[in-house]
PDB file of N, CA and C in Angstrom:
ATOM      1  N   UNK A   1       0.861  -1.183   0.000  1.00  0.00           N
ATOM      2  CA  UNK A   1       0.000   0.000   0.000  1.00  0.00           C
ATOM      3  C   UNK A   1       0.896   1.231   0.000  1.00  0.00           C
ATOM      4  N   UNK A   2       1.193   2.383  -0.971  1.00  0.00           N
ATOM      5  CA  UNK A   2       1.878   3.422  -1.220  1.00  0.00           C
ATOM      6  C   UNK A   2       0.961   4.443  -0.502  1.00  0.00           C
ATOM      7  N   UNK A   3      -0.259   4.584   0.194  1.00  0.00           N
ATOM      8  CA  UNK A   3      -0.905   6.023   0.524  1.00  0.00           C
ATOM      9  C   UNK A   3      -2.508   5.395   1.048  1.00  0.00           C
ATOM     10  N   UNK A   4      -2.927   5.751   1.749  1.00  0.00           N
ATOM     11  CA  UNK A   4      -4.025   5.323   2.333  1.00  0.00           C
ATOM     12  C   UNK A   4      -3.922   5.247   4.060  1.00  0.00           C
ATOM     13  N   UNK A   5      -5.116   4.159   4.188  1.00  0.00           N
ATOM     14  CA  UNK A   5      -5.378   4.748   5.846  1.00  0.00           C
ATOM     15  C   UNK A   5      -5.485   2.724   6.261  1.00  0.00           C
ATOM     16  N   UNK A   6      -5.059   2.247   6.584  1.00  0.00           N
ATOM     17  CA  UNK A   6      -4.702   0.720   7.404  1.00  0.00           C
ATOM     18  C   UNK A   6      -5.262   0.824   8.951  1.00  0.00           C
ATOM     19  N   UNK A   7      -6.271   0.148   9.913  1.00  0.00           N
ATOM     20  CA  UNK A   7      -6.449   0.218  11.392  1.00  0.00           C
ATOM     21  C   UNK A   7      -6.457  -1.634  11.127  1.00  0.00           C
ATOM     22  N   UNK A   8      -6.030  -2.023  12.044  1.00  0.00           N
ATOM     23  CA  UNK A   8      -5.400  -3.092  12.803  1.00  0.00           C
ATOM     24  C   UNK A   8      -6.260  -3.559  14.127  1.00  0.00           C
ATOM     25  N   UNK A   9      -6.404  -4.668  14.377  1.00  0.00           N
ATOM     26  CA  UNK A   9      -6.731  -4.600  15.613  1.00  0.00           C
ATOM     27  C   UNK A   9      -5.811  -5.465  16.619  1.00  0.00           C
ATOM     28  N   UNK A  10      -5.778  -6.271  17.612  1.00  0.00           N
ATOM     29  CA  UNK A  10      -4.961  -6.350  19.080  1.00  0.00           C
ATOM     30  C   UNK A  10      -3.900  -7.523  17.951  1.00  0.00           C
ATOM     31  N   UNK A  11      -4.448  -8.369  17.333  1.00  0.00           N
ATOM     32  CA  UNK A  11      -4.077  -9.577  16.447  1.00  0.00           C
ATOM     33  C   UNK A  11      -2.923  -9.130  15.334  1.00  0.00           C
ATOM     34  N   UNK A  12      -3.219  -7.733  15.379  1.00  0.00           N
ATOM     35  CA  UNK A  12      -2.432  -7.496  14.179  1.00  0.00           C
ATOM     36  C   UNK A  12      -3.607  -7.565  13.026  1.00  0.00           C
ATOM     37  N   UNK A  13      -4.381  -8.096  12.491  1.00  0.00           N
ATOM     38  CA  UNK A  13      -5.042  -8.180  11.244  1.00  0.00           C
ATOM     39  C   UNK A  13      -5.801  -6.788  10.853  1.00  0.00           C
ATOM     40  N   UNK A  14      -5.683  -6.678   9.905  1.00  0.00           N
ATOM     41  CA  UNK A  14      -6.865  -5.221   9.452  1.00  0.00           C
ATOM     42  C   UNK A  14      -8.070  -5.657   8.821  1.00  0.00           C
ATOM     43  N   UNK A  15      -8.305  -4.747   9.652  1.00  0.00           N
ATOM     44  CA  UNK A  15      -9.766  -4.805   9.912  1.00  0.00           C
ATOM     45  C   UNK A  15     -10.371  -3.417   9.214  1.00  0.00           C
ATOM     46  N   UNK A  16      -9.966  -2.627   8.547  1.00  0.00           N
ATOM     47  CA  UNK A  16     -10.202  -1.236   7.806  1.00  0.00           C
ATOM     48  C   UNK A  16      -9.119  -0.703   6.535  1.00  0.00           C
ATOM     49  N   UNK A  17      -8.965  -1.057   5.467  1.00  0.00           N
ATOM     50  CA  UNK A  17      -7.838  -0.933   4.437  1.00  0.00           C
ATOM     51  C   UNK A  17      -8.193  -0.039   3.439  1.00  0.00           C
ATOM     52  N   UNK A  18      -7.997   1.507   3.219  1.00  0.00           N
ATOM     53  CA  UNK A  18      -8.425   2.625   2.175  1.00  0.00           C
ATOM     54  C   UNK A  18      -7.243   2.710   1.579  1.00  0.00           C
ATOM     55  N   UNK A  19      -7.675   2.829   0.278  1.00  0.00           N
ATOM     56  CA  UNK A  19      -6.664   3.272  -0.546  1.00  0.00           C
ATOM     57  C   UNK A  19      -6.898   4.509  -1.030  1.00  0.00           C
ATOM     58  N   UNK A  20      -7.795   5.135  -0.555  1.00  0.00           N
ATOM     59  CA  UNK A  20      -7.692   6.533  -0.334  1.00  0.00           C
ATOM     60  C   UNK A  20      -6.748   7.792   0.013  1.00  0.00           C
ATOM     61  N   UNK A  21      -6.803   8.935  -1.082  1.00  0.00           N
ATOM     62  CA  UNK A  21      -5.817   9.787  -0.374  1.00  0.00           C
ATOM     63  C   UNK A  21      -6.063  10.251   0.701  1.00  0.00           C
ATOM     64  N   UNK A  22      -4.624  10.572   1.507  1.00  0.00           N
ATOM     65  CA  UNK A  22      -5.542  11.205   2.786  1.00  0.00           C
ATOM     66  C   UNK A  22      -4.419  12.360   2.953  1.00  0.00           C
ATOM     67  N   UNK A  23      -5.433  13.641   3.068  1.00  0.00           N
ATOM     68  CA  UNK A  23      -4.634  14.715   2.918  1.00  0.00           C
ATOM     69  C   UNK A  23      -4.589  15.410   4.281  1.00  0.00           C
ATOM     70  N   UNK A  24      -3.359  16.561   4.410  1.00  0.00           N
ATOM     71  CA  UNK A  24      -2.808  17.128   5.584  1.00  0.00           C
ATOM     72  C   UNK A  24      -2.704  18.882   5.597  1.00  0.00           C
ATOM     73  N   UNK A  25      -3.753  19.336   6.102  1.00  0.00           N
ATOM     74  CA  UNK A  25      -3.970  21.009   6.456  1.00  0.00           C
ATOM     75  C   UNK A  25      -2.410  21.659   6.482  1.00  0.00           C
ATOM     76  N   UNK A  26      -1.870  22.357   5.575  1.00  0.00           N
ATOM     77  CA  UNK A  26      -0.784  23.327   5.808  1.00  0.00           C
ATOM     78  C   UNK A  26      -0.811  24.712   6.058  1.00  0.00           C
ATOM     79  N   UNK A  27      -2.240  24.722   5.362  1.00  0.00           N
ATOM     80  CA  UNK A  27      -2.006  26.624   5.478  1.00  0.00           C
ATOM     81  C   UNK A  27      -3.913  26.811   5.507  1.00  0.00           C
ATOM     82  N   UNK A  28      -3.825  27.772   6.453  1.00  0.00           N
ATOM     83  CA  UNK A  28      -5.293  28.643   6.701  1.00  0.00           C
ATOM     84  C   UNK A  28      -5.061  30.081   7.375  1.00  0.00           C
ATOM     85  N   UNK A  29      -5.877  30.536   6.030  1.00  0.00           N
ATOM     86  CA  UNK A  29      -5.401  32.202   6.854  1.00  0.00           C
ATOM     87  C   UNK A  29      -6.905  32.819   6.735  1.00  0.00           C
ATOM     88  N   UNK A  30      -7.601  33.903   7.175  1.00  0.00           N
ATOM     89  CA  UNK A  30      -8.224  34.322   7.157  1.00  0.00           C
ATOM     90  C   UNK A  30      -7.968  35.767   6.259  1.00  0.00           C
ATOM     91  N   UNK A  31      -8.408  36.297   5.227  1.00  0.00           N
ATOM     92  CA  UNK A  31      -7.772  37.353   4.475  1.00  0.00           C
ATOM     93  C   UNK A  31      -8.937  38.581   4.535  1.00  0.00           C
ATOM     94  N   UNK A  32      -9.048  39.269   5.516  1.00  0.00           N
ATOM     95  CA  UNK A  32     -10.093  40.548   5.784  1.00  0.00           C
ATOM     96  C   UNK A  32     -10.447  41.603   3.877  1.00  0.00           C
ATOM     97  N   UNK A  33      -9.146  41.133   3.604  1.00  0.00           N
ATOM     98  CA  UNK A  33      -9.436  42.879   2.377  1.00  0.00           C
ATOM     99  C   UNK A  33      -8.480  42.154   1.349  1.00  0.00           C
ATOM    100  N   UNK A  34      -8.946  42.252  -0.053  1.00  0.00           N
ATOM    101  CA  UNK A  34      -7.579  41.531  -1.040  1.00  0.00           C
ATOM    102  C   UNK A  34      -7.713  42.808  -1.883  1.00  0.00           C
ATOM    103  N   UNK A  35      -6.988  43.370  -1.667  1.00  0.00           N
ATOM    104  CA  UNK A  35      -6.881  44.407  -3.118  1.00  0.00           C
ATOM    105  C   UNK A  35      -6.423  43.927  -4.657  1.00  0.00           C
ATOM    106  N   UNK A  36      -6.194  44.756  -5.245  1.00  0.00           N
ATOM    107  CA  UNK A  36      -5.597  43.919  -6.756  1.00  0.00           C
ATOM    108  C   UNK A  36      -4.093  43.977  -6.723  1.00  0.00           C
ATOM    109  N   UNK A  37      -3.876  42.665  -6.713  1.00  0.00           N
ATOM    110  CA  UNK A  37      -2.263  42.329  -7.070  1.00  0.00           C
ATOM    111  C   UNK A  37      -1.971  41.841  -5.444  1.00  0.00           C
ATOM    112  N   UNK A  38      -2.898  41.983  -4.683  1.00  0.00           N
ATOM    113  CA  UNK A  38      -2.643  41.689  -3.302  1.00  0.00           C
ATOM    114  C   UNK A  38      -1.767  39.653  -3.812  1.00  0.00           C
ATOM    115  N   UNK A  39      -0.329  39.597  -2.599  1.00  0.00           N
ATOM    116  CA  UNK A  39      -0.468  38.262  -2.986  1.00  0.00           C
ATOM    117  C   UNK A  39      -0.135  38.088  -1.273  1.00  0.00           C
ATOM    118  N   UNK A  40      -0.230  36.183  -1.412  1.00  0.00           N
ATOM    119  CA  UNK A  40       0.172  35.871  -0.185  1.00  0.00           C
ATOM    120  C   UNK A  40       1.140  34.508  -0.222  1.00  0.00           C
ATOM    121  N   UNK A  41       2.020  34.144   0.432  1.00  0.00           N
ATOM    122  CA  UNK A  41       3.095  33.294   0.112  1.00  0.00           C
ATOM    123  C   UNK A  41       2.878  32.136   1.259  1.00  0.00           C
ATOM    124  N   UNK A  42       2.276  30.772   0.928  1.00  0.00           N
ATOM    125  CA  UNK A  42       2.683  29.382   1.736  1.00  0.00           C
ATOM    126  C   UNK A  42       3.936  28.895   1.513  1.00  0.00           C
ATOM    127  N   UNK A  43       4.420  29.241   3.051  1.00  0.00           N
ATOM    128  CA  UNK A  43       5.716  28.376   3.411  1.00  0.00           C
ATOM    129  C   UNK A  43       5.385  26.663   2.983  1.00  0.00           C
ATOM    130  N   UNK A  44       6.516  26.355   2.361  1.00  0.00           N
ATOM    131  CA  UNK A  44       6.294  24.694   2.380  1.00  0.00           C
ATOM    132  C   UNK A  44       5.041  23.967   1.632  1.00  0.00           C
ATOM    133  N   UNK A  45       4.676  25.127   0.470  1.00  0.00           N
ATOM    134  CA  UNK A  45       3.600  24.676   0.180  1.00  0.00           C
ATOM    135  C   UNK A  45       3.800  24.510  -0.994  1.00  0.00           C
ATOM    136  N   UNK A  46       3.439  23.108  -2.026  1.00  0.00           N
ATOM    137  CA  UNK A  46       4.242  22.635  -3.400  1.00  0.00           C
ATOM    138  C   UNK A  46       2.857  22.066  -4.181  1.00  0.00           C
ATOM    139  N   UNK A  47       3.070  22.798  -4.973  1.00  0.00           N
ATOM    140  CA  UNK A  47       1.479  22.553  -6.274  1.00  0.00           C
ATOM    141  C   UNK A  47       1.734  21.058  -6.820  1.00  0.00           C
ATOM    142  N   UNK A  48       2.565  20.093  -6.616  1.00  0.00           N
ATOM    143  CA  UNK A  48       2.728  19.174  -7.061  1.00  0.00           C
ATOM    144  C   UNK A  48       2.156  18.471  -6.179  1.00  0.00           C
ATOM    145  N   UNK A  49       2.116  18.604  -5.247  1.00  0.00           N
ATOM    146  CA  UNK A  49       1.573  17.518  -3.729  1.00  0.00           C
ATOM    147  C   UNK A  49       0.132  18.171  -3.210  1.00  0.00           C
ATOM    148  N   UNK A  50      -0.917  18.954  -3.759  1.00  0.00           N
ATOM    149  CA  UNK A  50      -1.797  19.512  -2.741  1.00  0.00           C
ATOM    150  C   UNK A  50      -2.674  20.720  -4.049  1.00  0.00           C
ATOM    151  N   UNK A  51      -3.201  21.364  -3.090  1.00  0.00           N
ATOM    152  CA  UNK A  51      -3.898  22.647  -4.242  1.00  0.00           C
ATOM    153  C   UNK A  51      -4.911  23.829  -3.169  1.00  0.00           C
ATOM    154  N   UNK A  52      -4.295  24.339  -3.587  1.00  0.00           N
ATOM    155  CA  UNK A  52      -4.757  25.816  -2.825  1.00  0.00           C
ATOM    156  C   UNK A  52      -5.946  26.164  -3.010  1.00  0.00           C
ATOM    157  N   UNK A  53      -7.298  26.458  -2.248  1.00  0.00           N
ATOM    158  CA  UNK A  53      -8.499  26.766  -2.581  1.00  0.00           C
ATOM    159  C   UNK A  53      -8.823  27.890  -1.458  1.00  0.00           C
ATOM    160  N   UNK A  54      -9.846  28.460  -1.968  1.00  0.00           N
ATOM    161  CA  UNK A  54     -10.296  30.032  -1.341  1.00  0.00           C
ATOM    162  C   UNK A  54     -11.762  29.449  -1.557  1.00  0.00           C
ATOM    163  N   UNK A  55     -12.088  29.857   0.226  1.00  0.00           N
ATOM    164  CA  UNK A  55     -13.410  30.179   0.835  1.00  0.00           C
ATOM    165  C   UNK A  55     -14.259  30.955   1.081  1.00  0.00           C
ATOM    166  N   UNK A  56     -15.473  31.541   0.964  1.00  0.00           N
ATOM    167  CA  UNK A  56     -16.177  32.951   1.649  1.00  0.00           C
ATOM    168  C   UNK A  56     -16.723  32.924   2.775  1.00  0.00           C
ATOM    169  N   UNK A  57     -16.626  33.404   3.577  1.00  0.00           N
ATOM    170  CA  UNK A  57     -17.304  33.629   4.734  1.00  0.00           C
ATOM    171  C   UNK A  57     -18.303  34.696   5.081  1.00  0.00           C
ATOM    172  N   UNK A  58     -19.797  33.916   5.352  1.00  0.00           N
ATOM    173  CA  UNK A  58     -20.163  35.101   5.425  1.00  0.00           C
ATOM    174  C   UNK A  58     -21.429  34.936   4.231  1.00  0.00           C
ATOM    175  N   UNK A  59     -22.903  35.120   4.699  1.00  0.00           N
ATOM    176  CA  UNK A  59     -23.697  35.519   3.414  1.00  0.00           C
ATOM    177  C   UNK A  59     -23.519  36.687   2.765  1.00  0.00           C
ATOM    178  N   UNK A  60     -22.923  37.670   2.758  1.00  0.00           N
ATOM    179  CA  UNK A  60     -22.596  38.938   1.665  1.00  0.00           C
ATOM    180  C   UNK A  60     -21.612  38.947   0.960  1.00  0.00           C
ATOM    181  N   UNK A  61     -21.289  37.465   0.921  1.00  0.00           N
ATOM    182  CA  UNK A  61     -20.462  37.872  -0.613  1.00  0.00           C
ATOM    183  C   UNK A  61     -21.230  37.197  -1.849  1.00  0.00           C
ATOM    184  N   UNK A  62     -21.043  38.103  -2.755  1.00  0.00           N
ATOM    185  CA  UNK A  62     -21.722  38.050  -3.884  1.00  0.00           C
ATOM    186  C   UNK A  62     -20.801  38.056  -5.140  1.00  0.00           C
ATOM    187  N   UNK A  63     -19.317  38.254  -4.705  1.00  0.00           N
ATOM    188  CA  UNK A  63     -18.302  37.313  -6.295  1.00  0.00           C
ATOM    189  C   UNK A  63     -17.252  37.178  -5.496  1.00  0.00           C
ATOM    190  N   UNK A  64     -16.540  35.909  -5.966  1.00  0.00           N
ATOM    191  CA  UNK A  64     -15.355  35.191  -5.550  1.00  0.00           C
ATOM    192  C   UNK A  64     -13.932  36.096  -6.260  1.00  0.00           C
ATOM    193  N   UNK A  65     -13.125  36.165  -5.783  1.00  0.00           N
ATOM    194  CA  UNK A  65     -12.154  37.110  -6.431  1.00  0.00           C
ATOM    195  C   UNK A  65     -11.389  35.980  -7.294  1.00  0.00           C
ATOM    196  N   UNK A  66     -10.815  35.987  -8.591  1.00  0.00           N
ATOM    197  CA  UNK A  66      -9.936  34.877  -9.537  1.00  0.00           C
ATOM    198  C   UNK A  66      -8.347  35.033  -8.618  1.00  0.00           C
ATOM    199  N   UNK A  67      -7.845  34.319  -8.878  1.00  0.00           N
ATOM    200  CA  UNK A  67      -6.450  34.014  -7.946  1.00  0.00           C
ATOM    201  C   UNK A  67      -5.784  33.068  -8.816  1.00  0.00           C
ATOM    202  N   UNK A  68      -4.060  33.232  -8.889  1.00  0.00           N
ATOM    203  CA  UNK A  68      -3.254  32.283  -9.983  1.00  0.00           C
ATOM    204  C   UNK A  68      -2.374  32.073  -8.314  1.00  0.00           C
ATOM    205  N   UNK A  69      -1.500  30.833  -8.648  1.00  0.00           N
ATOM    206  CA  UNK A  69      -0.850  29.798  -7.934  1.00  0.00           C
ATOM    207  C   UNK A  69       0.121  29.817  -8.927  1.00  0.00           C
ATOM    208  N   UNK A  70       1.737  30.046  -8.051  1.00  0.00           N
ATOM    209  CA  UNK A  70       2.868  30.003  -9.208  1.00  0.00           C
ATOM    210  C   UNK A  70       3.552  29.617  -8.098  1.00  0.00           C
ATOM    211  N   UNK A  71       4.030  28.316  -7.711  1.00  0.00           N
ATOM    212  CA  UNK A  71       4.736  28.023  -7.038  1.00  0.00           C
ATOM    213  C   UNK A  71       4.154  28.177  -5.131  1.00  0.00           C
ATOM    214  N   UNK A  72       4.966  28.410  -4.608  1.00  0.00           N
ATOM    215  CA  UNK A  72       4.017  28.683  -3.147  1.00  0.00           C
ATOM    216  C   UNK A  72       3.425  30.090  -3.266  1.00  0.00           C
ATOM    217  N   UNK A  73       3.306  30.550  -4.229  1.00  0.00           N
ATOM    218  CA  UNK A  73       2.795  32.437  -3.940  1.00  0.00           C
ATOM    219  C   UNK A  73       1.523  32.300  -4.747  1.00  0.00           C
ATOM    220  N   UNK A  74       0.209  32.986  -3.799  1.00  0.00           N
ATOM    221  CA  UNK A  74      -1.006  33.117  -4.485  1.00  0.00           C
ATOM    222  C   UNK A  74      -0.939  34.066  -4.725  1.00  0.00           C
ATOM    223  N   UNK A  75      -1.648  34.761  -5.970  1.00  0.00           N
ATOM    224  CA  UNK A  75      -2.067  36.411  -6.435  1.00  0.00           C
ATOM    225  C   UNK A  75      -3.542  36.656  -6.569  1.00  0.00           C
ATOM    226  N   UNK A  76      -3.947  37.541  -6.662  1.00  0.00           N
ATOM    227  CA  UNK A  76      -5.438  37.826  -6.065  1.00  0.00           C
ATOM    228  C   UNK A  76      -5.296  39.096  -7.586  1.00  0.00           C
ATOM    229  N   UNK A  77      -5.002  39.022  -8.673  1.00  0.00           N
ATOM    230  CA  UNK A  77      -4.973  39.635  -9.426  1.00  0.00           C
ATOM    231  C   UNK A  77      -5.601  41.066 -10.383  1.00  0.00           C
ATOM    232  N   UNK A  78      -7.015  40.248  -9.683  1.00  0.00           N
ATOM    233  CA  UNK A  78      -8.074  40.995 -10.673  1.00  0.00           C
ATOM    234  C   UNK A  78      -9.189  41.719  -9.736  1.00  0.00           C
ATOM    235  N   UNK A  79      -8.838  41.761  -8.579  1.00  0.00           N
ATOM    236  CA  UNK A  79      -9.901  42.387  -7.833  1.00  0.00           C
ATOM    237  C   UNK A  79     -10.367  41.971  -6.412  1.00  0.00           C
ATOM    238  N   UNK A  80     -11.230  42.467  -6.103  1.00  0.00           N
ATOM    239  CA  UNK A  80     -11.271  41.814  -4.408  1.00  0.00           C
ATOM    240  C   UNK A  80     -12.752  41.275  -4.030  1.00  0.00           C
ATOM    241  N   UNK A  81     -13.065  40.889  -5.330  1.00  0.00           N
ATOM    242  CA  UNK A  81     -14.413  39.506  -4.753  1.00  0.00           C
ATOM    243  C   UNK A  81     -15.446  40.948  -4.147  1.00  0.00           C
ATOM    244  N   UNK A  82     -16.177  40.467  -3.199  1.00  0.00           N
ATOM    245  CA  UNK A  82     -17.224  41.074  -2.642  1.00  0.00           C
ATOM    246  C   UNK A  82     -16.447  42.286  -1.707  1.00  0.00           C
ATOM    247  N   UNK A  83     -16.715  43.395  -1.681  1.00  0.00           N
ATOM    248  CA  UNK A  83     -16.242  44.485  -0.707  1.00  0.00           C
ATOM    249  C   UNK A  83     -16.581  43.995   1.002  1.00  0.00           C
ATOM    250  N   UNK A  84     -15.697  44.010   1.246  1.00  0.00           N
ATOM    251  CA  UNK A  84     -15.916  43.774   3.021  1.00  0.00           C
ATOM    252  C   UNK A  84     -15.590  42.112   3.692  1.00  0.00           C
ATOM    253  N   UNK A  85     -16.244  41.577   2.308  1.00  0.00           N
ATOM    254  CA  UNK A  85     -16.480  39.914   2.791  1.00  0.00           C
ATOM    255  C   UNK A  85     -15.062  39.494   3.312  1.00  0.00           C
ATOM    256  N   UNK A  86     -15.159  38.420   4.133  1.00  0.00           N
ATOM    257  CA  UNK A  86     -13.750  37.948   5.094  1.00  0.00           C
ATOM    258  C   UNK A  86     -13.670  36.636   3.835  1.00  0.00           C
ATOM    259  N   UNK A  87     -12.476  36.255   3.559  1.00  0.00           N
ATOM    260  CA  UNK A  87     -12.281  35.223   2.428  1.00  0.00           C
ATOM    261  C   UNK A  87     -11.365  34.071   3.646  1.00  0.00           C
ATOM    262  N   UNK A  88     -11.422  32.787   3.295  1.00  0.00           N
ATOM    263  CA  UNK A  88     -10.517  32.123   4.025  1.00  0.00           C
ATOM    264  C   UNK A  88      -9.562  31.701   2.856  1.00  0.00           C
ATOM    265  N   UNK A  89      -8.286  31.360   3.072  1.00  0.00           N
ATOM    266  CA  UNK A  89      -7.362  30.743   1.764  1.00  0.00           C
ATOM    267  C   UNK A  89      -6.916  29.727   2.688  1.00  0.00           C
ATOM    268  N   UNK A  90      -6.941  28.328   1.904  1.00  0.00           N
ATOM    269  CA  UNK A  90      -6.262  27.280   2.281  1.00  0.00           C
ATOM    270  C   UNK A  90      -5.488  26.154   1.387  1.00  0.00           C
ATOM    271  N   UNK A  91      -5.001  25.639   2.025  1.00  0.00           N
ATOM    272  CA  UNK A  91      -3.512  25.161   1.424  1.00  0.00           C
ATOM    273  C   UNK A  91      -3.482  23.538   2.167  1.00  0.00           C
ATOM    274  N   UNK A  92      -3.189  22.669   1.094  1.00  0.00           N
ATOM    275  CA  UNK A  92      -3.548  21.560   1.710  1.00  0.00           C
ATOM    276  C   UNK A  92      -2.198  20.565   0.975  1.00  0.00           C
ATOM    277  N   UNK A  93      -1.675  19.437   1.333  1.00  0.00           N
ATOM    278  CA  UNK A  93      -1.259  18.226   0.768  1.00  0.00           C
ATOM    279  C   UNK A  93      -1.657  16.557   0.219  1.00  0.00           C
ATOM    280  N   UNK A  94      -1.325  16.398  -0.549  1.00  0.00           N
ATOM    281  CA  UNK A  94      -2.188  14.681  -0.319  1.00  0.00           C
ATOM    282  C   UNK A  94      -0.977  14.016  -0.177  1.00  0.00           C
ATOM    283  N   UNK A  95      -1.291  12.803   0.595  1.00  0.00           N
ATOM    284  CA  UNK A  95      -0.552  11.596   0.582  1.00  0.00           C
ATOM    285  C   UNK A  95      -0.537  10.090   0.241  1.00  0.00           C
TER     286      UNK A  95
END
């Protein structure tokens, strides 16, 4: 098994075998205001292993802001989504 989730019981035998990815939280930030060109940089964070996604918080937002991924640095390029709305950005791995 290269990646997945194995539970065992007292015998040793498994008793639960996923070959499922199972992925690991690296980055959560809460981002109050994104202006244009606003960026933000995950330490340790590699587009080959994982993928960066943005959240809204909050019923008043009414557009998601577009965002490019170039390595660990997000850019918020084109604008700032809904005025006021709190955005979450997160950053994740699989294994």
């Amino acid at each position: 098994m290269s990646y997945g989730l194995q539970v065992r019981d007292g015998a040793g035998q498994v008793i639960f075998d996923s070959s499922a990815y199972s992925v690991r939280m690296i980055f959560r930030q809460v981002l109050p205001v994104l202006g244009n060109g606003a960026t933000v940089t995950i330490d340790g964070f590699d587009p080959a292993k994982g993928v960066v996604w943005l959240d809204g918080n909050g019923g008043s937002i009414l557009a998601m802001p577009g965002y490019r991924v170039s390595g660990n640095v997000v850019t918020f390029p084109l604008g700032v989504g809904s005025a006021g709305a709190p955005y979450t950005l997160y950053g994740v791995h699989f294994s």
